[in-house]
C-alpha atoms as a PDB file:
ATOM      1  CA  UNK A   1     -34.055 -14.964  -4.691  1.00  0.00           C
ATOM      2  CA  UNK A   2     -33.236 -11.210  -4.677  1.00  0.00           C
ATOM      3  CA  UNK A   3     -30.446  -9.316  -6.235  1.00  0.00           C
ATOM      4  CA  UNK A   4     -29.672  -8.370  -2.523  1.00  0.00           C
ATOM      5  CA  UNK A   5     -30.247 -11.623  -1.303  1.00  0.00           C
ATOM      6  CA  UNK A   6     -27.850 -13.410  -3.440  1.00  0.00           C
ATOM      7  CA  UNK A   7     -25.162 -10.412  -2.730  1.00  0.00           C
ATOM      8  CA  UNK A   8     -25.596 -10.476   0.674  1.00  0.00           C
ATOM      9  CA  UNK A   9     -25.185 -14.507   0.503  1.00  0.00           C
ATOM     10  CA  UNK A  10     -21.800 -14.489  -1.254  1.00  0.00           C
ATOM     11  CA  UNK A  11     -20.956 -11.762   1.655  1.00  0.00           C
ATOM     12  CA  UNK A  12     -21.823 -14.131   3.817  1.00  0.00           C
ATOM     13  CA  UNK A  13     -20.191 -17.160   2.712  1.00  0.00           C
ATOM     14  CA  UNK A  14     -17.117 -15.317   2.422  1.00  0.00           C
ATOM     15  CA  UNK A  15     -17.122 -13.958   5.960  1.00  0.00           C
ATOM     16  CA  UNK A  16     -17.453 -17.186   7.580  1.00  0.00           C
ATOM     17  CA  UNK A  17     -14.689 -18.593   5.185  1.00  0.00           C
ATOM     18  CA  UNK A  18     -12.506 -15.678   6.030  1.00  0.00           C
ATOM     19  CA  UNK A  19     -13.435 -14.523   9.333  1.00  0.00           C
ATOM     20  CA  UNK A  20     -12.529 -10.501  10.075  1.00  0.00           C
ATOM     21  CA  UNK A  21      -9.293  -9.124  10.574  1.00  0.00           C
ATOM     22  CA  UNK A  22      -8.245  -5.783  12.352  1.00  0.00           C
ATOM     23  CA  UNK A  23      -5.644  -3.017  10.682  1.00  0.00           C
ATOM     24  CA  UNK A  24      -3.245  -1.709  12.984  1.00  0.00           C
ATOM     25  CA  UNK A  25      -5.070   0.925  13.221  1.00  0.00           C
ATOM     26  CA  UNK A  26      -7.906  -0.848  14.497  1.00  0.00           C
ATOM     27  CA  UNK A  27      -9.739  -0.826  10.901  1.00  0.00           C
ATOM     28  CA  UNK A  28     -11.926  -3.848  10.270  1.00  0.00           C
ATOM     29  CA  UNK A  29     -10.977  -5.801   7.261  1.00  0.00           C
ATOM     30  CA  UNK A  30     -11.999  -9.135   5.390  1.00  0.00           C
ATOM     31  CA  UNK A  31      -9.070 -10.916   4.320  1.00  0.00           C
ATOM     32  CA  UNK A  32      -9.986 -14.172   2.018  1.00  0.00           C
ATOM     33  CA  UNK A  33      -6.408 -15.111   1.267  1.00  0.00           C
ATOM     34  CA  UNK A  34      -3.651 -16.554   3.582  1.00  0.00           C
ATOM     35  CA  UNK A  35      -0.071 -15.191   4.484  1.00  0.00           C
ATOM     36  CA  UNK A  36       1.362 -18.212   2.878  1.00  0.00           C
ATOM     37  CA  UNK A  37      -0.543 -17.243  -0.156  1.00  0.00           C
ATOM     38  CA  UNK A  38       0.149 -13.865  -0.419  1.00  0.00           C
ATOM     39  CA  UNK A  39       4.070 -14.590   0.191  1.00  0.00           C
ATOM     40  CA  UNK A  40       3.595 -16.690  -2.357  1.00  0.00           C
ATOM     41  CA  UNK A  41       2.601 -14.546  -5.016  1.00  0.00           C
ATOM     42  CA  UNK A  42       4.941 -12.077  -3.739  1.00  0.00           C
ATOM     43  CA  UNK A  43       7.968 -13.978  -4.543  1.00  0.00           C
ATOM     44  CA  UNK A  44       6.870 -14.878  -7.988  1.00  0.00           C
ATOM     45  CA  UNK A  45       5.569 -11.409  -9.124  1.00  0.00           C
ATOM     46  CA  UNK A  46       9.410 -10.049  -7.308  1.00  0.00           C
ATOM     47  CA  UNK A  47      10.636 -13.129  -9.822  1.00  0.00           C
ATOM     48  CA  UNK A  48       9.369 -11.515 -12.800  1.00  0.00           C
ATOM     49  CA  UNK A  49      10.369  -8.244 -12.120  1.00  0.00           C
ATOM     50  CA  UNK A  50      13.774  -9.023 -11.545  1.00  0.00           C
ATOM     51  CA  UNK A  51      14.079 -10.775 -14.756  1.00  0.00           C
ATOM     52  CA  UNK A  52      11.930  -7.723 -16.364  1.00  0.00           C
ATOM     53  CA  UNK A  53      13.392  -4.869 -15.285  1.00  0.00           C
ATOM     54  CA  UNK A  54      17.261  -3.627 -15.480  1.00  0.00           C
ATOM     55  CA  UNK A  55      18.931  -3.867 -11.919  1.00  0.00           C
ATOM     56  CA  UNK A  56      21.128  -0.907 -11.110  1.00  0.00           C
ATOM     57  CA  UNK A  57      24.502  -2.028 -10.893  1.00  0.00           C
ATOM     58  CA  UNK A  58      25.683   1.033  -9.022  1.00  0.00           C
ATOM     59  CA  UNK A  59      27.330  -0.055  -5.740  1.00  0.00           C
ATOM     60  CA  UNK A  60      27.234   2.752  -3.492  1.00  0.00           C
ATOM     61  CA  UNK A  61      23.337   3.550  -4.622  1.00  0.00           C
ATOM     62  CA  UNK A  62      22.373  -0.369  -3.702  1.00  0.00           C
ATOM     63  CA  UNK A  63      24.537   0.089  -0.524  1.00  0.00           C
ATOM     64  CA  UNK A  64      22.031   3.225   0.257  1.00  0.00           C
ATOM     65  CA  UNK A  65      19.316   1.948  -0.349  1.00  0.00           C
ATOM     66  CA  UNK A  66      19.895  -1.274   1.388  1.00  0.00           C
ATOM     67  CA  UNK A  67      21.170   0.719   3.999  1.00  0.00           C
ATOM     68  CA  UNK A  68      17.779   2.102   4.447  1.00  0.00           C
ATOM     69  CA  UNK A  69      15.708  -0.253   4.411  1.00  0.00           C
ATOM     70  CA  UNK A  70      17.677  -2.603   6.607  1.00  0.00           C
ATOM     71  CA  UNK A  71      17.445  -0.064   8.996  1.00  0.00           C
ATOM     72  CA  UNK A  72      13.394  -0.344   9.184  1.00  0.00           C
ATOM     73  CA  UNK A  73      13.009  -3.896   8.650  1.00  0.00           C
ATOM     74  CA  UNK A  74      14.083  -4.771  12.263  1.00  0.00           C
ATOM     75  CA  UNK A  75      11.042  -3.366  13.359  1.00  0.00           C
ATOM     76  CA  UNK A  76       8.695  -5.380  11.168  1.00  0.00           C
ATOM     77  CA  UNK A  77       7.051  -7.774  13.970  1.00  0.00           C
ATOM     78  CA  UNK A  78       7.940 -10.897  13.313  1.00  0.00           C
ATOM     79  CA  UNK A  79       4.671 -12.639  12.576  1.00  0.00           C
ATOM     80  CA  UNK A  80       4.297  -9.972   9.466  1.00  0.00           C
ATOM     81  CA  UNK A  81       7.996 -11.468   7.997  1.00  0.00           C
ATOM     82  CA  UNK A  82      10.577 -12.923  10.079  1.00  0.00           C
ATOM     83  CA  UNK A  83      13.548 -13.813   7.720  1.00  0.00           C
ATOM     84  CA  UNK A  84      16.236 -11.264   5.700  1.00  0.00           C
ATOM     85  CA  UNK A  85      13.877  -9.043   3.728  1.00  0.00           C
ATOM     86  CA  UNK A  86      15.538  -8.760  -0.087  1.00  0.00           C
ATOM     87  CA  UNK A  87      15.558  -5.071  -1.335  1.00  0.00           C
ATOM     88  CA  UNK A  88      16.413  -4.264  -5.078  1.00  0.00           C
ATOM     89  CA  UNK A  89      17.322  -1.417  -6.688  1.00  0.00           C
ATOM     90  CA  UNK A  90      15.844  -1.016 -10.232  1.00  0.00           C
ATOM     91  CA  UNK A  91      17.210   1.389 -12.642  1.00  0.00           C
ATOM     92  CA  UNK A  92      14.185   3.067 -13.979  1.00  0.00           C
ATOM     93  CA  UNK A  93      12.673   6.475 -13.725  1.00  0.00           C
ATOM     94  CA  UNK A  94       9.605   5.908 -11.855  1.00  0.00           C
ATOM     95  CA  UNK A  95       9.289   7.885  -8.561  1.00  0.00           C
ATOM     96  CA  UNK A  96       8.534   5.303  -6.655  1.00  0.00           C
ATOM     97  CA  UNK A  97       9.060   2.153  -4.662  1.00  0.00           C
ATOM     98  CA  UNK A  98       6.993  -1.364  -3.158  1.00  0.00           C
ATOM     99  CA  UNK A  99       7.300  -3.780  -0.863  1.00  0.00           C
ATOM    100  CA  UNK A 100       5.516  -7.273  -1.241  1.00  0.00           C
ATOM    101  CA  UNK A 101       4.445 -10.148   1.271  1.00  0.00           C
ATOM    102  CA  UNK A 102       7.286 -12.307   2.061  1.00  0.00           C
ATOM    103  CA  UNK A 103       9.585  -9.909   2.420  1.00  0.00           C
ATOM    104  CA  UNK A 104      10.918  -7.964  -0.828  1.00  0.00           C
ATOM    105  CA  UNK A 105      11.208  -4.365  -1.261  1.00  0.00           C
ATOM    106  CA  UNK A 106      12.022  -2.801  -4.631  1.00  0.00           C
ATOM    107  CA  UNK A 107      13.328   1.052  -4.819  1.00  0.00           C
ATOM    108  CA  UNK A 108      13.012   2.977  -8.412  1.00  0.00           C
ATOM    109  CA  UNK A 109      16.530   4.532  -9.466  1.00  0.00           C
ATOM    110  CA  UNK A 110      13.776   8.059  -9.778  1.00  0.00           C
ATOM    111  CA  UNK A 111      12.755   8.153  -6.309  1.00  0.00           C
ATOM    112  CA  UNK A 112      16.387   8.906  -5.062  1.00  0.00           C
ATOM    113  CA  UNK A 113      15.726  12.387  -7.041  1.00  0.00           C
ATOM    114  CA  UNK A 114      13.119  13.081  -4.960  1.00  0.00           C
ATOM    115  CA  UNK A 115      13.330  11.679  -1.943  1.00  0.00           C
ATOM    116  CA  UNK A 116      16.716  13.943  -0.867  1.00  0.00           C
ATOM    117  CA  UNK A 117      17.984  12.424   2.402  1.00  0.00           C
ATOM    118  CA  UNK A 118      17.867   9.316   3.808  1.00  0.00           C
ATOM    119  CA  UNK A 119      15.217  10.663   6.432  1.00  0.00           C
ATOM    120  CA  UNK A 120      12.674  10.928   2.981  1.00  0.00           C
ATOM    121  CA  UNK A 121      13.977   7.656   1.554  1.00  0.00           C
ATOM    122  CA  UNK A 122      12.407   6.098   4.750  1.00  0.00           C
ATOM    123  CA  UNK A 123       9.697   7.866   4.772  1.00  0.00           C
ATOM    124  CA  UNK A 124       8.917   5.432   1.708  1.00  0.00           C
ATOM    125  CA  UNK A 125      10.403   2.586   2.468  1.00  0.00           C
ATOM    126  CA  UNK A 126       8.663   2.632   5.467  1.00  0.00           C
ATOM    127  CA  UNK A 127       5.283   3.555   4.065  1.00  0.00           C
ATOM    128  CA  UNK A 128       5.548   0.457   1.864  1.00  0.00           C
ATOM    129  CA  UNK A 129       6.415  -1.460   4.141  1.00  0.00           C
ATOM    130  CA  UNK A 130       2.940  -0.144   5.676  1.00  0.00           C
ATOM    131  CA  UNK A 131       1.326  -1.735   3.131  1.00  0.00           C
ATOM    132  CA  UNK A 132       2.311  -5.440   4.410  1.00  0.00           C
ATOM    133  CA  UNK A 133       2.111  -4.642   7.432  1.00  0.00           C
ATOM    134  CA  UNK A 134      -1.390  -4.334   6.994  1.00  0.00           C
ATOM    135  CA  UNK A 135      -2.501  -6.628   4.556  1.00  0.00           C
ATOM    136  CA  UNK A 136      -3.916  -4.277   1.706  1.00  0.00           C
ATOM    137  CA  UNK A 137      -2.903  -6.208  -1.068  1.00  0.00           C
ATOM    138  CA  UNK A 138      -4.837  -9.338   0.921  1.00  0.00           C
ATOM    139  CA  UNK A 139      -7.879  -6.716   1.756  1.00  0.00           C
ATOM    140  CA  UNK A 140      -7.698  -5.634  -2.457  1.00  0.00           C
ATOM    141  CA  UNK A 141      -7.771  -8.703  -3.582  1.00  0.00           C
ATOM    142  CA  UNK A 142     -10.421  -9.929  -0.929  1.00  0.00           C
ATOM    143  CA  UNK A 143     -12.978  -6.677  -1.754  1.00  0.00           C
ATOM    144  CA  UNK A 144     -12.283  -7.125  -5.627  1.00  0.00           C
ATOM    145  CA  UNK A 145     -13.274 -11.105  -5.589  1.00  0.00           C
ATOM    146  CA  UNK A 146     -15.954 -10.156  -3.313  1.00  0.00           C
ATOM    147  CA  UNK A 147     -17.537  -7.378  -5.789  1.00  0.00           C
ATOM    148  CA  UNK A 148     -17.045  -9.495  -8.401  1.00  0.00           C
ATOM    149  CA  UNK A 149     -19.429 -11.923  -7.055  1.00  0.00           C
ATOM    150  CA  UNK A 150     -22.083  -9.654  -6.295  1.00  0.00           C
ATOM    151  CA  UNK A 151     -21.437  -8.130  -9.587  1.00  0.00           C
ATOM    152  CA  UNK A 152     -22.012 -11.490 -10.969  1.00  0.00           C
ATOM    153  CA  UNK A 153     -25.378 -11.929  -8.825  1.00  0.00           C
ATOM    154  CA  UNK A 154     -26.892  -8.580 -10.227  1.00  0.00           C
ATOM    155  CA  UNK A 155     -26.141  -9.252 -13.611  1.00  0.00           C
ATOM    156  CA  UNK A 156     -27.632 -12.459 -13.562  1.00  0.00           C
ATOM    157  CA  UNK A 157     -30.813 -11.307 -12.273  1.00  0.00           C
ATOM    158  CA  UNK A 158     -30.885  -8.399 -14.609  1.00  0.00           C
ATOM    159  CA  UNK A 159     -30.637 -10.890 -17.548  1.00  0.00           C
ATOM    160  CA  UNK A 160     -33.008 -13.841 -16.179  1.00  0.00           C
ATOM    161  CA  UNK A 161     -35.828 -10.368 -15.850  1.00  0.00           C
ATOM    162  CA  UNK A 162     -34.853  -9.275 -19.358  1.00  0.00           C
ATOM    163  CA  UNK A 163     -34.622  -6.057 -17.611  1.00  0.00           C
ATOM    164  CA  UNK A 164     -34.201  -3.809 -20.362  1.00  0.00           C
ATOM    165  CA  UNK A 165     -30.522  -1.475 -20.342  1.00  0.00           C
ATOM    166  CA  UNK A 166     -28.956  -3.898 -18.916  1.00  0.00           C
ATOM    167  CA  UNK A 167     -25.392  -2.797 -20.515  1.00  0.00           C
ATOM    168  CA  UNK A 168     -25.855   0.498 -18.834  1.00  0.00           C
ATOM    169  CA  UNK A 169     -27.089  -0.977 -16.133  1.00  0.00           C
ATOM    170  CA  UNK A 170     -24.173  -2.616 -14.886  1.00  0.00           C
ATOM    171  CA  UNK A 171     -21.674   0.314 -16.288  1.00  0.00           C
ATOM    172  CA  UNK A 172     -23.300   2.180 -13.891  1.00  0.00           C
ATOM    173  CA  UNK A 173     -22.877  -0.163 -11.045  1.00  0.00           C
ATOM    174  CA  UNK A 174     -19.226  -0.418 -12.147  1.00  0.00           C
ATOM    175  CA  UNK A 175     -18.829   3.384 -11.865  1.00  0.00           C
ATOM    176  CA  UNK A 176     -20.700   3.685  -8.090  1.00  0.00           C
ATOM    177  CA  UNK A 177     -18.647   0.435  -6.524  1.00  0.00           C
ATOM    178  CA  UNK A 178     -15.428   2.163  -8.094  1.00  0.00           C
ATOM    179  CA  UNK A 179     -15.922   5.648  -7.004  1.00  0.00           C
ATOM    180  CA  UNK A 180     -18.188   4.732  -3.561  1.00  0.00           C
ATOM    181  CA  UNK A 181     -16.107   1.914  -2.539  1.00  0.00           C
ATOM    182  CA  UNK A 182     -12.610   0.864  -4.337  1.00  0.00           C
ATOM    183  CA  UNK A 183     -11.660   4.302  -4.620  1.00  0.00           C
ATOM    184  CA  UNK A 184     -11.870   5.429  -0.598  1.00  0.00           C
ATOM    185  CA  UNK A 185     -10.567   1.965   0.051  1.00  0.00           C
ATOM    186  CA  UNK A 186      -7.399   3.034  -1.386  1.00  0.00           C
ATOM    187  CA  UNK A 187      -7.077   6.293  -0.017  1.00  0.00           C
ATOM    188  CA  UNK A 188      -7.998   4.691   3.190  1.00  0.00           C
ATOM    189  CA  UNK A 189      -5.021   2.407   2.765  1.00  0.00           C
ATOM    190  CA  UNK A 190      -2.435   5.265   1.695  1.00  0.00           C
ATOM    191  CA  UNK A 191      -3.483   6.958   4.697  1.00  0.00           C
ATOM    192  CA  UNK A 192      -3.097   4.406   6.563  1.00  0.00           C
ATOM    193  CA  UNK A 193       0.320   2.808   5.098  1.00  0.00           C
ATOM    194  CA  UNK A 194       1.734   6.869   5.982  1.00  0.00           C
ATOM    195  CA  UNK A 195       0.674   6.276   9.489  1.00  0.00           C
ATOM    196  CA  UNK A 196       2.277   3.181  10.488  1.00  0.00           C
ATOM    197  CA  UNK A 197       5.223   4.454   7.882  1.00  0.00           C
ATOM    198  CA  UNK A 198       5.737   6.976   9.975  1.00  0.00           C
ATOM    199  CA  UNK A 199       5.860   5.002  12.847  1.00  0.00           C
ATOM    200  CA  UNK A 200       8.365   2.839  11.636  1.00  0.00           C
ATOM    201  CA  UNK A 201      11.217   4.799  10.482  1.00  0.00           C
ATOM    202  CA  UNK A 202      10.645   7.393  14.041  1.00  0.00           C
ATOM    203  CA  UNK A 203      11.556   3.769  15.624  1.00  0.00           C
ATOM    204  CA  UNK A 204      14.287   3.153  12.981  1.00  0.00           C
ATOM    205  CA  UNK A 205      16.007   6.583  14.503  1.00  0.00           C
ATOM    206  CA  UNK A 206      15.196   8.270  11.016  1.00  0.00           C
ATOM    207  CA  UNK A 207      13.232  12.126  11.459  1.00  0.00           C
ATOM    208  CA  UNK A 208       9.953  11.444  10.866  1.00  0.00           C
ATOM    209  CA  UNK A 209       9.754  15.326  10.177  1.00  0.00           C
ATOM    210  CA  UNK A 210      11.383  14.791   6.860  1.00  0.00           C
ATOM    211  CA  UNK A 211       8.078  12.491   5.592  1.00  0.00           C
ATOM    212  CA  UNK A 212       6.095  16.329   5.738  1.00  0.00           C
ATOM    213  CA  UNK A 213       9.339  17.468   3.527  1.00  0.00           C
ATOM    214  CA  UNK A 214       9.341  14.438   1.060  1.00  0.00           C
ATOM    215  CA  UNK A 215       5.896  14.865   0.227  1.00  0.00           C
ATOM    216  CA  UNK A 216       6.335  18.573  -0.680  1.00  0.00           C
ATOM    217  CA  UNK A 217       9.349  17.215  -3.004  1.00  0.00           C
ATOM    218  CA  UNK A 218       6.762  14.737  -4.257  1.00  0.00           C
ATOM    219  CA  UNK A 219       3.870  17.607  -5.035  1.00  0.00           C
ATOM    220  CA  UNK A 220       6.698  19.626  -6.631  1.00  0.00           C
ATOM    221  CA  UNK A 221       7.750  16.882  -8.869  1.00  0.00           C
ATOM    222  CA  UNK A 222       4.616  16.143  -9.997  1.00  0.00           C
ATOM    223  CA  UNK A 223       3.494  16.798 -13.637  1.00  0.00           C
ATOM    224  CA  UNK A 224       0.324  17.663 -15.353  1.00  0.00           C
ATOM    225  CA  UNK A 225      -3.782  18.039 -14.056  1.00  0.00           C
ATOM    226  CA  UNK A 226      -3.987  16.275 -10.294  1.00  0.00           C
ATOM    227  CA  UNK A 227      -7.650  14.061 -10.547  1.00  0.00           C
ATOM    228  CA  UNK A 228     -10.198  15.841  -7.840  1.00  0.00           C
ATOM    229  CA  UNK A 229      -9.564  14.015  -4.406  1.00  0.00           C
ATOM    230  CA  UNK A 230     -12.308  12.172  -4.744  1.00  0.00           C
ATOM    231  CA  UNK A 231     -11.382  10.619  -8.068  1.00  0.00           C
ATOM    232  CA  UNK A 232      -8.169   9.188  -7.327  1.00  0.00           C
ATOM    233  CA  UNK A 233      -6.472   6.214  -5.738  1.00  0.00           C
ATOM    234  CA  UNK A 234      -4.354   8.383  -3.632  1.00  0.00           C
ATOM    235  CA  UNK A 235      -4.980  11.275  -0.910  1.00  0.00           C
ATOM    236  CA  UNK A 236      -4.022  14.820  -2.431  1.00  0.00           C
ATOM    237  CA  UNK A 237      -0.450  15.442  -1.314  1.00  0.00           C
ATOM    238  CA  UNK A 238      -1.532  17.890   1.485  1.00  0.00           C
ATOM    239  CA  UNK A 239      -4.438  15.776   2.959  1.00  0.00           C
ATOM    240  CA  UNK A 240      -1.119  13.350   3.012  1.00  0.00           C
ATOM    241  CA  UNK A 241       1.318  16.085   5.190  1.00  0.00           C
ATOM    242  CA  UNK A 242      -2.191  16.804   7.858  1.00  0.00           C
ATOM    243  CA  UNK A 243      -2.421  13.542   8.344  1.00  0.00           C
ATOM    244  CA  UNK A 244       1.177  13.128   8.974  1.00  0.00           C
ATOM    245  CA  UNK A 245       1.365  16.141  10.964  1.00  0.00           C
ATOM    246  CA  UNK A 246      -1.936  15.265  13.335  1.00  0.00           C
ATOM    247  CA  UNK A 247       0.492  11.440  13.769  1.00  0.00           C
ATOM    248  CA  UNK A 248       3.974  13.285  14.412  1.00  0.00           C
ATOM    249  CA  UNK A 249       4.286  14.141  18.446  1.00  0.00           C
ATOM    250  CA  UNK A 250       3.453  10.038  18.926  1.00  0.00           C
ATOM    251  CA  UNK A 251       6.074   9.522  15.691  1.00  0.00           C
ATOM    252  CA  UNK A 252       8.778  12.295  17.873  1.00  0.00           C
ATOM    253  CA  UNK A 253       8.177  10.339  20.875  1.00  0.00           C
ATOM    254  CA  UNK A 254       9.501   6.963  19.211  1.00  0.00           C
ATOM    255  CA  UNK A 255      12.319   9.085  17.301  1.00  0.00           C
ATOM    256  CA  UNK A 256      13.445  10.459  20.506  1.00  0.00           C
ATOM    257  CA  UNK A 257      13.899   6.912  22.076  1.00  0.00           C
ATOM    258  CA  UNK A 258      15.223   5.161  19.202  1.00  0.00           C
ATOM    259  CA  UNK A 259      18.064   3.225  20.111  1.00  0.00           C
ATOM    260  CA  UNK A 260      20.367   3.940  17.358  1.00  0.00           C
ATOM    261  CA  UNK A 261      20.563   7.016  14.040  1.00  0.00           C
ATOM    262  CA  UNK A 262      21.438   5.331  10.853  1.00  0.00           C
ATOM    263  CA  UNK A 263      23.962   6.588   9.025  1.00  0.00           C
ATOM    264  CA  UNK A 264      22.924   5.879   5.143  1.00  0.00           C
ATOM    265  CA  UNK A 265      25.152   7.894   2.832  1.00  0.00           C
ATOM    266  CA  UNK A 266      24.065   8.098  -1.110  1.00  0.00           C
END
């Protein structure tokens, strides 16, 4: 049987186990693993890090922060999480912030530098919470078990052929699945995650204006050489604000008949 045979067989197999899934944004997507699964893994990896990491233990910066993000989770449909999302603030100087399947989000001490108001602070939250929404960390772990196999399959073949540079062979391979298809995948789902981010905290009654302003914060904090586009796991910050910009008048729509306007003070 052919290389492409056997890779197009474990695609197969996989697909039928799986079935496809649709993004919200109407993106197909194989998804391999269940919700219960990936709720499951989210609580113990939330586990860890809560016994890893130092906790803040400043009360009006947890009351902010909680603030915020109970503010979006409302708007979470139900069949993505339906219970009392737990958020965490951990005192640590990473600019950044996650939220994982079953309903845990986790805010860096170093984001509140950067993200200024509470309008930017849900401009991440929300784009987190993006990333459940969707299933990316289902459609990750689907696409890297799926490579894998069709790795696998190639090497084999390779070997049983005594094709000769194999070692190369397969580096090479490596390099073209990570740049051609791992890589876009991830800017695909950073775009993505900003879009239905964006979405969220405009229903939340938080300016989804102040996601364009957060992301110049986030350019201007940034330190040393940026990777070429192309390269990298994540958009370039201003591919980030004209994507945000060509969502916003649907995003000002949903802002402008959002029931209520938090009031999160830090």
């Amino acid at each position: 049987m052919s290389v492409w045979r056997k890779t197009l067989l474990a695609l197969g197999v996989s697909a039928i186990v799986s079935g496809c899934a649709t993004s919200p944004t109407g993106r197909n997507q194989v998804l391999l693993y269940s919700s219960d699964q990936l709720a499951e893994m989210g609580d113990q990896a939330f586990s860890s890090m809560k016994e890893e990491l130092t906790i803040s233990n400043k009360r009006v910066q947890n009351d902010y922060v909680e603030c915020v993000a109970n503010s979006i989770t409302p708007y979470v449909p139900k069949e993505v999480y339906s219970g009392q999302w737990e958020v965490v603030v951990f005192d640590d100087e990473q600019v950044n912030a996650f939220a994982l399947p079953g309903g845990k989000i986790g805010v860096y001490t170093g984001l509140l530098g950067v993200a200024k108001n509470q309008n930017q602070l849900a401009a991440v939250i929300g784009h987190e919470i993006g990333h459940v929404i969707a299933e990316h960390g289902n459609e990750r772990m689907s696409q890297g078990t799926l490579i894998n196999m069709g790795s696998q399959a190639v090497g084999q073949v390779l070997a049983a052929n005594e094709v000769g540079q194999t070692g190369p062979i397969m580096a090479a391979i490596g390099l073209g699945v990570q740049v051609g298809v791992q890589l876009p995948f991830s800017r695909t789902h950073e775009s993505e995650a900003d879009v239905i981010g964006l979405q969220l905290m405009a229903q939340s009654g938080f300016d989804p204006r102040q996601s364009v302003e957060l992301w110049k914060n986030m350019d201007a904090a940034s330190t040393g050489e940026r990777p070429m586009e192309i390269m990298s796991t994540h958009p370039a910050p201003q591919t980030r604000i004209d994507n945000l910009q060509a969502n916003m008048s649907a995003a000002m729509t949903d802002y402008q008949q959002a029931a209520s306007r938090p009031d999160c003070k830090q």
